[in-house]
N, C-alpha and C. Protein backbone atom coordinates (compact mmCIF):
# COMPACT_ATOMS: atom_id res chain seq x y z
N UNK A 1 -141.14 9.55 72.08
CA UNK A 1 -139.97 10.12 72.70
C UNK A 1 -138.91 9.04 72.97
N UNK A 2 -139.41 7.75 73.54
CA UNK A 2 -138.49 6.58 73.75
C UNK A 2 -138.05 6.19 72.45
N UNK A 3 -138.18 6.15 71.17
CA UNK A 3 -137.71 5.34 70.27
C UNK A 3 -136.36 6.73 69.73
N UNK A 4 -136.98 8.09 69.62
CA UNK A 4 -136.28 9.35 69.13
C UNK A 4 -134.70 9.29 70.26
N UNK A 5 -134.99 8.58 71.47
CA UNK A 5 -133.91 8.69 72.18
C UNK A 5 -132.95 7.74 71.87
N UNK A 6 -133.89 6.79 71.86
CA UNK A 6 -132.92 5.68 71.19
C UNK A 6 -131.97 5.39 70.36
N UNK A 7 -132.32 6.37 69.48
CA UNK A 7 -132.07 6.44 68.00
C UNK A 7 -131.16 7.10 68.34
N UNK A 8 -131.36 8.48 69.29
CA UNK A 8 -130.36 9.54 69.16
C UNK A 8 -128.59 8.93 69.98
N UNK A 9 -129.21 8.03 70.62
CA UNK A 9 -127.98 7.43 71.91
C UNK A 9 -127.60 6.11 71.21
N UNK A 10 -128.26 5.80 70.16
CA UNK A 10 -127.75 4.35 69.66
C UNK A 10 -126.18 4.22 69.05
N UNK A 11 -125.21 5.21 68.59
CA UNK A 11 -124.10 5.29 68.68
C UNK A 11 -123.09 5.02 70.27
N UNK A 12 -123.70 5.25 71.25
CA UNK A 12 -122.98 4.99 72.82
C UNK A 12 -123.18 3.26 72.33
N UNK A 13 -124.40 2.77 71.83
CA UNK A 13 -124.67 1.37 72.17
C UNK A 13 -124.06 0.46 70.93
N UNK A 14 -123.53 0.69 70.03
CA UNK A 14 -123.04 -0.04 69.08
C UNK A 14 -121.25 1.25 68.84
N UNK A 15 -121.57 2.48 68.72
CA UNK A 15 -120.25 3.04 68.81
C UNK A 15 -118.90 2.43 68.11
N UNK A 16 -118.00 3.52 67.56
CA UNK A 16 -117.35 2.50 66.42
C UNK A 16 -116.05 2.20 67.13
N UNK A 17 -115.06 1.49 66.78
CA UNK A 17 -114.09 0.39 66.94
C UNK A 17 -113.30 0.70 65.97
N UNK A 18 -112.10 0.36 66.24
CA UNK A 18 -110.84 0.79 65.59
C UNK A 18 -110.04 -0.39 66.43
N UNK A 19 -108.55 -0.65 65.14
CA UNK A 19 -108.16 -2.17 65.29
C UNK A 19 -106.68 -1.33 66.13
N UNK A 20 -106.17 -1.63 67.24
CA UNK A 20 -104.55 -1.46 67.33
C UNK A 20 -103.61 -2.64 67.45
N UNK A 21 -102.53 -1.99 67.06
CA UNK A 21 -101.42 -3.42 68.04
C UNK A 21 -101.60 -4.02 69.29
N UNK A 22 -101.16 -4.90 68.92
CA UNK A 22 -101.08 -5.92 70.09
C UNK A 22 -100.23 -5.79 70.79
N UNK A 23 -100.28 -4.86 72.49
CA UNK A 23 -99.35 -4.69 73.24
C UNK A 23 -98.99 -5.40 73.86
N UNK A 24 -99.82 -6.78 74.55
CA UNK A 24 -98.98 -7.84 75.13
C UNK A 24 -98.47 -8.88 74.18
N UNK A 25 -97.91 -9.87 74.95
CA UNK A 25 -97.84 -11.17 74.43
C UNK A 25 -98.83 -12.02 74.00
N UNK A 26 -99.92 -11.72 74.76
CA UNK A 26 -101.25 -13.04 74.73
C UNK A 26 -102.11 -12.39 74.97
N UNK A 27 -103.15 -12.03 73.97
CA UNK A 27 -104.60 -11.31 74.42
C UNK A 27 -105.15 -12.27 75.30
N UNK A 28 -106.15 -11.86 75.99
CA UNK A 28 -107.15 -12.74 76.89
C UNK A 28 -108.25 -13.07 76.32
N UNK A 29 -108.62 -14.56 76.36
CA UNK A 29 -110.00 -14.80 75.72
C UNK A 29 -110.75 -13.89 75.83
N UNK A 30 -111.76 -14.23 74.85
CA UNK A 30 -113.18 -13.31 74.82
C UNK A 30 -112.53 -11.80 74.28
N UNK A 31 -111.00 -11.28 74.23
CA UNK A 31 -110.66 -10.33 73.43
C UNK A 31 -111.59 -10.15 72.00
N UNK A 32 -111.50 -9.02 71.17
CA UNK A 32 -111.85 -9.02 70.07
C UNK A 32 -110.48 -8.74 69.11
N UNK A 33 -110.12 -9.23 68.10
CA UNK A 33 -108.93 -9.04 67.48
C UNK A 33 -109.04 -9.77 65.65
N UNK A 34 -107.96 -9.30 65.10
CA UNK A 34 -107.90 -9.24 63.70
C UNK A 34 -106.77 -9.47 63.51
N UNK A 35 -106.69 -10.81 63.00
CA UNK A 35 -105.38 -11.74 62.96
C UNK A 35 -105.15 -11.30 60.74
N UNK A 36 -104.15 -11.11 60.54
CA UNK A 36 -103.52 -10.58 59.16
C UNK A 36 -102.42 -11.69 59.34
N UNK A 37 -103.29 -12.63 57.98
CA UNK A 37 -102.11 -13.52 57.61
C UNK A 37 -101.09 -13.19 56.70
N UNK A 38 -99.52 -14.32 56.84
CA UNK A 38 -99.12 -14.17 55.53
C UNK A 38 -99.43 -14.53 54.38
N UNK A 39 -98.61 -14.16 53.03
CA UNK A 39 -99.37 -14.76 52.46
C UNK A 39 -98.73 -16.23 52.00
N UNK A 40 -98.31 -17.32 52.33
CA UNK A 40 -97.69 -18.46 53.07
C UNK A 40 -99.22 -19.13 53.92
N UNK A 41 -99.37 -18.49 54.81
CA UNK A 41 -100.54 -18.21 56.03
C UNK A 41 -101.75 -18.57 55.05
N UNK A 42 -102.00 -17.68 54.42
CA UNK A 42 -103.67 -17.52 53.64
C UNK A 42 -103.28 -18.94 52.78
N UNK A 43 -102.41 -19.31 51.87
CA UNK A 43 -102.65 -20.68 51.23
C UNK A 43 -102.92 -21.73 52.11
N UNK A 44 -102.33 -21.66 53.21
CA UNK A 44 -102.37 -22.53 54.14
C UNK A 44 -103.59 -23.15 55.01
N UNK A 45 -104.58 -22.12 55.15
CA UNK A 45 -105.64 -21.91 55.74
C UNK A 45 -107.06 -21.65 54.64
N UNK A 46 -106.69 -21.84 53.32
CA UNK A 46 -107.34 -21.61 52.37
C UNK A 46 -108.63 -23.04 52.57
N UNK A 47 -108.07 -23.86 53.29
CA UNK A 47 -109.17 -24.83 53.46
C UNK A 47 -110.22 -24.28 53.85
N UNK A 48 -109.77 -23.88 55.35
CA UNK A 48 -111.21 -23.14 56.21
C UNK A 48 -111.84 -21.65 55.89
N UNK A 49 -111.02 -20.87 55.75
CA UNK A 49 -111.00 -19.48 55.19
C UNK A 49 -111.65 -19.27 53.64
N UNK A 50 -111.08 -20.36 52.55
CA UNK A 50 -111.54 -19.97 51.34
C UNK A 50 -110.01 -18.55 50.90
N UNK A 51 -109.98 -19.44 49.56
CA UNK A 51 -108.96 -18.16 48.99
C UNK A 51 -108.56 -17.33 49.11
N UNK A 52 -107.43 -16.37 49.23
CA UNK A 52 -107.46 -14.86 49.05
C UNK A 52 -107.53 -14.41 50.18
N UNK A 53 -107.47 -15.16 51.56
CA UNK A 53 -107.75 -14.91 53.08
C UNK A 53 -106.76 -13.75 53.55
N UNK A 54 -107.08 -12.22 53.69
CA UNK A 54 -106.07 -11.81 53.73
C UNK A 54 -106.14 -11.37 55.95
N UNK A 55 -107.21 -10.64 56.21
CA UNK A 55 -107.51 -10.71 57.52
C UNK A 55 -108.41 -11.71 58.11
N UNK A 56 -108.73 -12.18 59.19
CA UNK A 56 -109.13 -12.12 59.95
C UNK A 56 -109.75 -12.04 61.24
N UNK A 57 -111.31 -11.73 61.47
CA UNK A 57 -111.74 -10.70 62.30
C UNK A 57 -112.72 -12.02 63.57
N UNK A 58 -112.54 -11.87 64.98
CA UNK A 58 -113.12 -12.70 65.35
C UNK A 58 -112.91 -12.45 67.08
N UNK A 59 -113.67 -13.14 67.48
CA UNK A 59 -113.49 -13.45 69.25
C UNK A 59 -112.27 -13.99 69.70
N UNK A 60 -111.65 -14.05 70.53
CA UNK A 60 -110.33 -14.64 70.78
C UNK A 60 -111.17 -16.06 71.59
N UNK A 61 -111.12 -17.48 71.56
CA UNK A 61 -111.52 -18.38 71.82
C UNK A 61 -110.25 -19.01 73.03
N UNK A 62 -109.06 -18.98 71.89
CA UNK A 62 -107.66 -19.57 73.22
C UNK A 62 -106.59 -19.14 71.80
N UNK A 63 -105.43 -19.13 72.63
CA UNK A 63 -104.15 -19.05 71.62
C UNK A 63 -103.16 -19.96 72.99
N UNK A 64 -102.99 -20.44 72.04
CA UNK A 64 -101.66 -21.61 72.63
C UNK A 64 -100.30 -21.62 71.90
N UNK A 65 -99.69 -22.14 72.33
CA UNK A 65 -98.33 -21.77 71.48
C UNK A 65 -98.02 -21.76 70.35
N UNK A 66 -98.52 -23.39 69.89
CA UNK A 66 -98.81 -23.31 68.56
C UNK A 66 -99.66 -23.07 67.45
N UNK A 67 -101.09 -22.59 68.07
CA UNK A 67 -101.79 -22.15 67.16
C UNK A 67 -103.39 -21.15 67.85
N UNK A 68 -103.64 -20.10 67.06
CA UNK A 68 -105.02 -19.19 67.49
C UNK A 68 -106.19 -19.87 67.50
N UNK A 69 -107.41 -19.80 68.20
CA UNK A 69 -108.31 -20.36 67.98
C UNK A 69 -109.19 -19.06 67.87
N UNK A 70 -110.38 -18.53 66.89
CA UNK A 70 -111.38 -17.49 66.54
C UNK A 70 -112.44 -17.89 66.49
N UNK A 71 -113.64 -17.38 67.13
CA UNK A 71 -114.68 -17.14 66.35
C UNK A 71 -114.97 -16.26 65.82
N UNK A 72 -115.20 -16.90 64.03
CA UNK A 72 -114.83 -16.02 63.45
C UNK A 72 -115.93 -14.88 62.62
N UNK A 73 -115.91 -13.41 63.30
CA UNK A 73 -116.92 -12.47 62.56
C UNK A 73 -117.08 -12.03 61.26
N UNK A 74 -115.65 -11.93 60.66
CA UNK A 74 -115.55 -11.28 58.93
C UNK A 74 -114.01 -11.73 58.82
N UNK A 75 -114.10 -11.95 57.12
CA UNK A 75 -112.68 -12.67 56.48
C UNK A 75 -112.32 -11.27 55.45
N UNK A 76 -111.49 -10.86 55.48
CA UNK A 76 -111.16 -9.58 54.40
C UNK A 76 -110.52 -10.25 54.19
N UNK A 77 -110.71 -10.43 52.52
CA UNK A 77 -110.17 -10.61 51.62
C UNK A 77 -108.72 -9.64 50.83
N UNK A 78 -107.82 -10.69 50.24
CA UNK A 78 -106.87 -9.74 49.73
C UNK A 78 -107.15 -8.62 48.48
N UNK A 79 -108.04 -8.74 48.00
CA UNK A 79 -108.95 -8.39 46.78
C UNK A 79 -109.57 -7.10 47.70
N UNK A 80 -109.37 -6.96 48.63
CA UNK A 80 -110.80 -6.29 49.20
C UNK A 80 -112.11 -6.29 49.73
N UNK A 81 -112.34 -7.29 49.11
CA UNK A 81 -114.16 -7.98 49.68
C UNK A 81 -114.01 -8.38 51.25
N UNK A 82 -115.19 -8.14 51.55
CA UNK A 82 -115.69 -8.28 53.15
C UNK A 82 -116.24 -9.50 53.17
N UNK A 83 -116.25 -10.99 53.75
CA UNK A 83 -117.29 -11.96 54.19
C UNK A 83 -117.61 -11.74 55.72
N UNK A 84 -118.85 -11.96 55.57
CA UNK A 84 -119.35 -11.99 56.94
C UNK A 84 -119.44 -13.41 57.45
N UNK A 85 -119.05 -13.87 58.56
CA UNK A 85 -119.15 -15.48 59.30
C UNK A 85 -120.30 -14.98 60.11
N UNK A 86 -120.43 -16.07 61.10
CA UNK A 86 -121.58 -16.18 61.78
C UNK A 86 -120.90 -17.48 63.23
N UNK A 87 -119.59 -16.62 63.44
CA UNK A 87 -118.68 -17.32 64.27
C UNK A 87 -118.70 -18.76 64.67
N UNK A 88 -118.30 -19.35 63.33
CA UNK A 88 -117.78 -20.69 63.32
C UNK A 88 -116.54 -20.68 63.85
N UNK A 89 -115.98 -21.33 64.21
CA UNK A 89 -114.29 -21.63 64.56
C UNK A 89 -113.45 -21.91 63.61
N UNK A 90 -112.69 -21.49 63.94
CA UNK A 90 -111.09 -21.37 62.76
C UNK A 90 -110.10 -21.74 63.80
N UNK A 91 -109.42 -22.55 63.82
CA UNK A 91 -107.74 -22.45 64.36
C UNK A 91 -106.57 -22.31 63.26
N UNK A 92 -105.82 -21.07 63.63
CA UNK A 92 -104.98 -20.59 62.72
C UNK A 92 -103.41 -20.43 63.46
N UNK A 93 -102.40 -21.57 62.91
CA UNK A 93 -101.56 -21.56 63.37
C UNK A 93 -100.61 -20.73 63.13
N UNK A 94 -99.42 -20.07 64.46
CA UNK A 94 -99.09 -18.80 64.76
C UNK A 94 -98.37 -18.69 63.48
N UNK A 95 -97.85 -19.35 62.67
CA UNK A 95 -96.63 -19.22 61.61
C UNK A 95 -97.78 -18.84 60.18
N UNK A 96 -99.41 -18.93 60.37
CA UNK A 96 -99.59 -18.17 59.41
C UNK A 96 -100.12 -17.00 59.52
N UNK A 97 -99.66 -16.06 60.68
CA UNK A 97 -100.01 -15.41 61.19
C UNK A 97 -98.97 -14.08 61.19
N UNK A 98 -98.54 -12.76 60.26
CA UNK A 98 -98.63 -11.85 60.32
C UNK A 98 -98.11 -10.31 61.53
N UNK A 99 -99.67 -10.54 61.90
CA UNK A 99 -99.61 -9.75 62.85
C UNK A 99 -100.70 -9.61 63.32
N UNK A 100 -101.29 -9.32 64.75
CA UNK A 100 -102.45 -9.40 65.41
C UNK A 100 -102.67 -7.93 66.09
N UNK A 101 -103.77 -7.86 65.73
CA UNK A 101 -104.33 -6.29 66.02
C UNK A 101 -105.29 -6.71 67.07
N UNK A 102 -105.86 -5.57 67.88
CA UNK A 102 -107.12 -5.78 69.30
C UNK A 102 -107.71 -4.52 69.15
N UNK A 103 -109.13 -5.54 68.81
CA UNK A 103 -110.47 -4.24 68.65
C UNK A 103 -110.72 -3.43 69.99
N UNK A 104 -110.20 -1.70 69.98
CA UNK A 104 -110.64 -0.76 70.75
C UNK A 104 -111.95 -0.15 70.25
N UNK A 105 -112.74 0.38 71.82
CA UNK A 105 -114.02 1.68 71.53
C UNK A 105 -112.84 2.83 71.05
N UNK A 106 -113.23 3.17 70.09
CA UNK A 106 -112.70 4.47 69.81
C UNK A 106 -113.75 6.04 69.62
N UNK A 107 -113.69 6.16 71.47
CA UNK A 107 -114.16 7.08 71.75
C UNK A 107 -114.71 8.55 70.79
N UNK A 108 -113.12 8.93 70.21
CA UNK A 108 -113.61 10.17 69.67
C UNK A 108 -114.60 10.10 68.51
N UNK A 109 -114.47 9.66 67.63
CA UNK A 109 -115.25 8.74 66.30
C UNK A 109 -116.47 8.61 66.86
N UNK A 110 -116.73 7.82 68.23
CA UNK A 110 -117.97 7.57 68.59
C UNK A 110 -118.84 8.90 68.92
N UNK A 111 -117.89 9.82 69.73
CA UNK A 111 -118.63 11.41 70.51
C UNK A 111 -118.98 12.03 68.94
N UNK A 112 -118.50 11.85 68.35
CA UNK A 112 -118.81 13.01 66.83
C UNK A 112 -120.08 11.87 66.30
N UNK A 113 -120.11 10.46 66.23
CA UNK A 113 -121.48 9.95 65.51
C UNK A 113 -122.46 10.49 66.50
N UNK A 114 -122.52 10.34 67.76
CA UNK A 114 -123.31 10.70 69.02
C UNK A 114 -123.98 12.12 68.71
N UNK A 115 -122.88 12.91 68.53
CA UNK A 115 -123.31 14.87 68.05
C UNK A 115 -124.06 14.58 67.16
N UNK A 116 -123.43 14.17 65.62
CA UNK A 116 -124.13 14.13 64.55
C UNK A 116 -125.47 13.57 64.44
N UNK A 117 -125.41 12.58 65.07
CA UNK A 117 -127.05 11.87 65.54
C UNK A 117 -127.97 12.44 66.46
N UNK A 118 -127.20 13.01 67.13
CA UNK A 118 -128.33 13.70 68.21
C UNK A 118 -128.82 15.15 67.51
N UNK A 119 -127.93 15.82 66.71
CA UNK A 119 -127.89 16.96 65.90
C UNK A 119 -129.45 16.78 64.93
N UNK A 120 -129.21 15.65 64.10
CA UNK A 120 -130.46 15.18 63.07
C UNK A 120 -131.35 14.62 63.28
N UNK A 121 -131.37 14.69 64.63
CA UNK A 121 -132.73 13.86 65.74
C UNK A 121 -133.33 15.37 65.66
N UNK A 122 -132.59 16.80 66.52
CA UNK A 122 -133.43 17.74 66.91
C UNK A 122 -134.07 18.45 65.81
N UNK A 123 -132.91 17.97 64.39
CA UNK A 123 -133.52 18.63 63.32
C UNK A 123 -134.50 18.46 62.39
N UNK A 124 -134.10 17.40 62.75
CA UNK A 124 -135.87 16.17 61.87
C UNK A 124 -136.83 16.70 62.75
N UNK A 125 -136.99 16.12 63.90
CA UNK A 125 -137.99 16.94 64.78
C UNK A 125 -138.56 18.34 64.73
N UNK A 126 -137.52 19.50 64.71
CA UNK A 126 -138.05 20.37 64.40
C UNK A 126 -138.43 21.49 63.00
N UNK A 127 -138.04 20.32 62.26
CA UNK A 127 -138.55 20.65 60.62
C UNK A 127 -139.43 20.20 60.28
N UNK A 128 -140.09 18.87 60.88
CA UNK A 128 -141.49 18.02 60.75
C UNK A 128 -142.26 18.53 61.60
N UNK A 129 -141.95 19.21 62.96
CA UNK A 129 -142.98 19.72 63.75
C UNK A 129 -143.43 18.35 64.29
N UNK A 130 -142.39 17.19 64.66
CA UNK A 130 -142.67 16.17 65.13
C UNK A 130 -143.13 16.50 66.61
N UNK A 131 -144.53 15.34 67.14
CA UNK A 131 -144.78 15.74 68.79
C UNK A 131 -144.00 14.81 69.65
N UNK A 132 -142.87 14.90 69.86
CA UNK A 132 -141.84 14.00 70.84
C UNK A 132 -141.97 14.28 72.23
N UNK A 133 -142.96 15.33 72.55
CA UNK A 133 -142.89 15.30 73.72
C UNK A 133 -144.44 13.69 74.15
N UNK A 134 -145.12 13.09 72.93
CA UNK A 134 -145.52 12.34 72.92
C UNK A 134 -147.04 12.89 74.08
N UNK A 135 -147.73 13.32 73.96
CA UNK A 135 -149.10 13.44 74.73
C UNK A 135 -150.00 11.60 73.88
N UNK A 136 -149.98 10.95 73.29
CA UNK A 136 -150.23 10.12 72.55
C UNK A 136 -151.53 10.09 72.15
N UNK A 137 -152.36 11.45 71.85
CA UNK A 137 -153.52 11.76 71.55
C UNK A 137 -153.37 12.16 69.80
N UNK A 138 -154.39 12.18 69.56
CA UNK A 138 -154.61 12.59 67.57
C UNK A 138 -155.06 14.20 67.77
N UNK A 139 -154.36 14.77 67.07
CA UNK A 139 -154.49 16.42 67.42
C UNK A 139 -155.32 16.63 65.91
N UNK A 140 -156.53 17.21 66.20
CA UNK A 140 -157.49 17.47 64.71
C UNK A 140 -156.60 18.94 64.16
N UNK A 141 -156.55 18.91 62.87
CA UNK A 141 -156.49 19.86 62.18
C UNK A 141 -157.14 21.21 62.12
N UNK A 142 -156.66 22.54 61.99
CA UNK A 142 -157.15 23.50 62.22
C UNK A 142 -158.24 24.10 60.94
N UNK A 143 -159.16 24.05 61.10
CA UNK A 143 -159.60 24.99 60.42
C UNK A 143 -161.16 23.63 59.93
N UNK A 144 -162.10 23.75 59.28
CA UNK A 144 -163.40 23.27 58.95
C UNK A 144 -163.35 22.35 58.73
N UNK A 145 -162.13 21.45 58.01
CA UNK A 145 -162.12 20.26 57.55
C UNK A 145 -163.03 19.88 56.45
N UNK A 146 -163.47 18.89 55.88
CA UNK A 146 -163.96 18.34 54.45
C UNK A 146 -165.12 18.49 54.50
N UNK A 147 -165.63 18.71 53.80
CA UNK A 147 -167.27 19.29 53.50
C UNK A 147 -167.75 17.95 53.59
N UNK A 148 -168.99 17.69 54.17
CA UNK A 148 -169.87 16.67 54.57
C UNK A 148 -170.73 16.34 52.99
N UNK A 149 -171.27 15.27 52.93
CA UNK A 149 -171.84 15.32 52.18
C UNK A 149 -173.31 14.30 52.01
């Protein structure tokens, strides 16, 4: 029953994210945000980033006047491709910098994975004739079972 719940509520605990504008001036550390270089910006940063740098995705570390500091989660590429980091640091100065987006919970997205998951929890369950109410005993089969021999 504990793991079926888990499963069913594990959208509240990871739940999806959606990028918006940046309504202030200065996010606050520890923000989550997605810095979109130019492309000026991406040659520029092609040292640390690697080629083709078209977003990136990361922790807000500090931003100072003259330049962002990230740890950095994923590099989208201008091509399209996704890299995943493993939040090394990047400082990316503001002039190759675009425009800056800030990772929101985006509630509704999340309530519909939540339905849909909790939906195919009750239905798996009750198409397998799963025992979730968990008694944690071995229930024998009905009827004579295998001939002895």
């Amino acid at each position: 029953m504990r793991a079926g719940l888990a499963v069913a509520l594990s959208p509240l605990l990871f739940g999806c994210h959606s990028y918006v504008p940046l309504t202030t001036a200065t996010p606050l550390p520890g923000t989550y945000v997605a810095a979109t270089l130019t492309e000026s910006g991406s040659a520029q940063v092609s040292g640390q980033l690697g080629p083709d740098a078209g977003v990136v995705r990361g922790r807000l570390l500090d931003d100072r006047q003259e330049a962002m500091t990230l740890s950095v989660q994923s590099v989208g590429l201008r091509r399209g491709d996704e890299l995943a980091w493993r939040g090394e640091t990047v400082t990316l100065p503001h002039a190759s910098i675009a425009r800056v987006d800030l990772r929101r919970f985006a509630k509704g997205r999340s309530l519909v994975l939540l339905v849909f998951g909790a939906t195919a929890f009750v239905a798996l369950t009750s198409t397998f004739d799963l025992n979730v109410r968990g008694t944690g005993g071995v229930t024998s089969p009905i009827g004579p079972g295998p001939p002895s021999r």
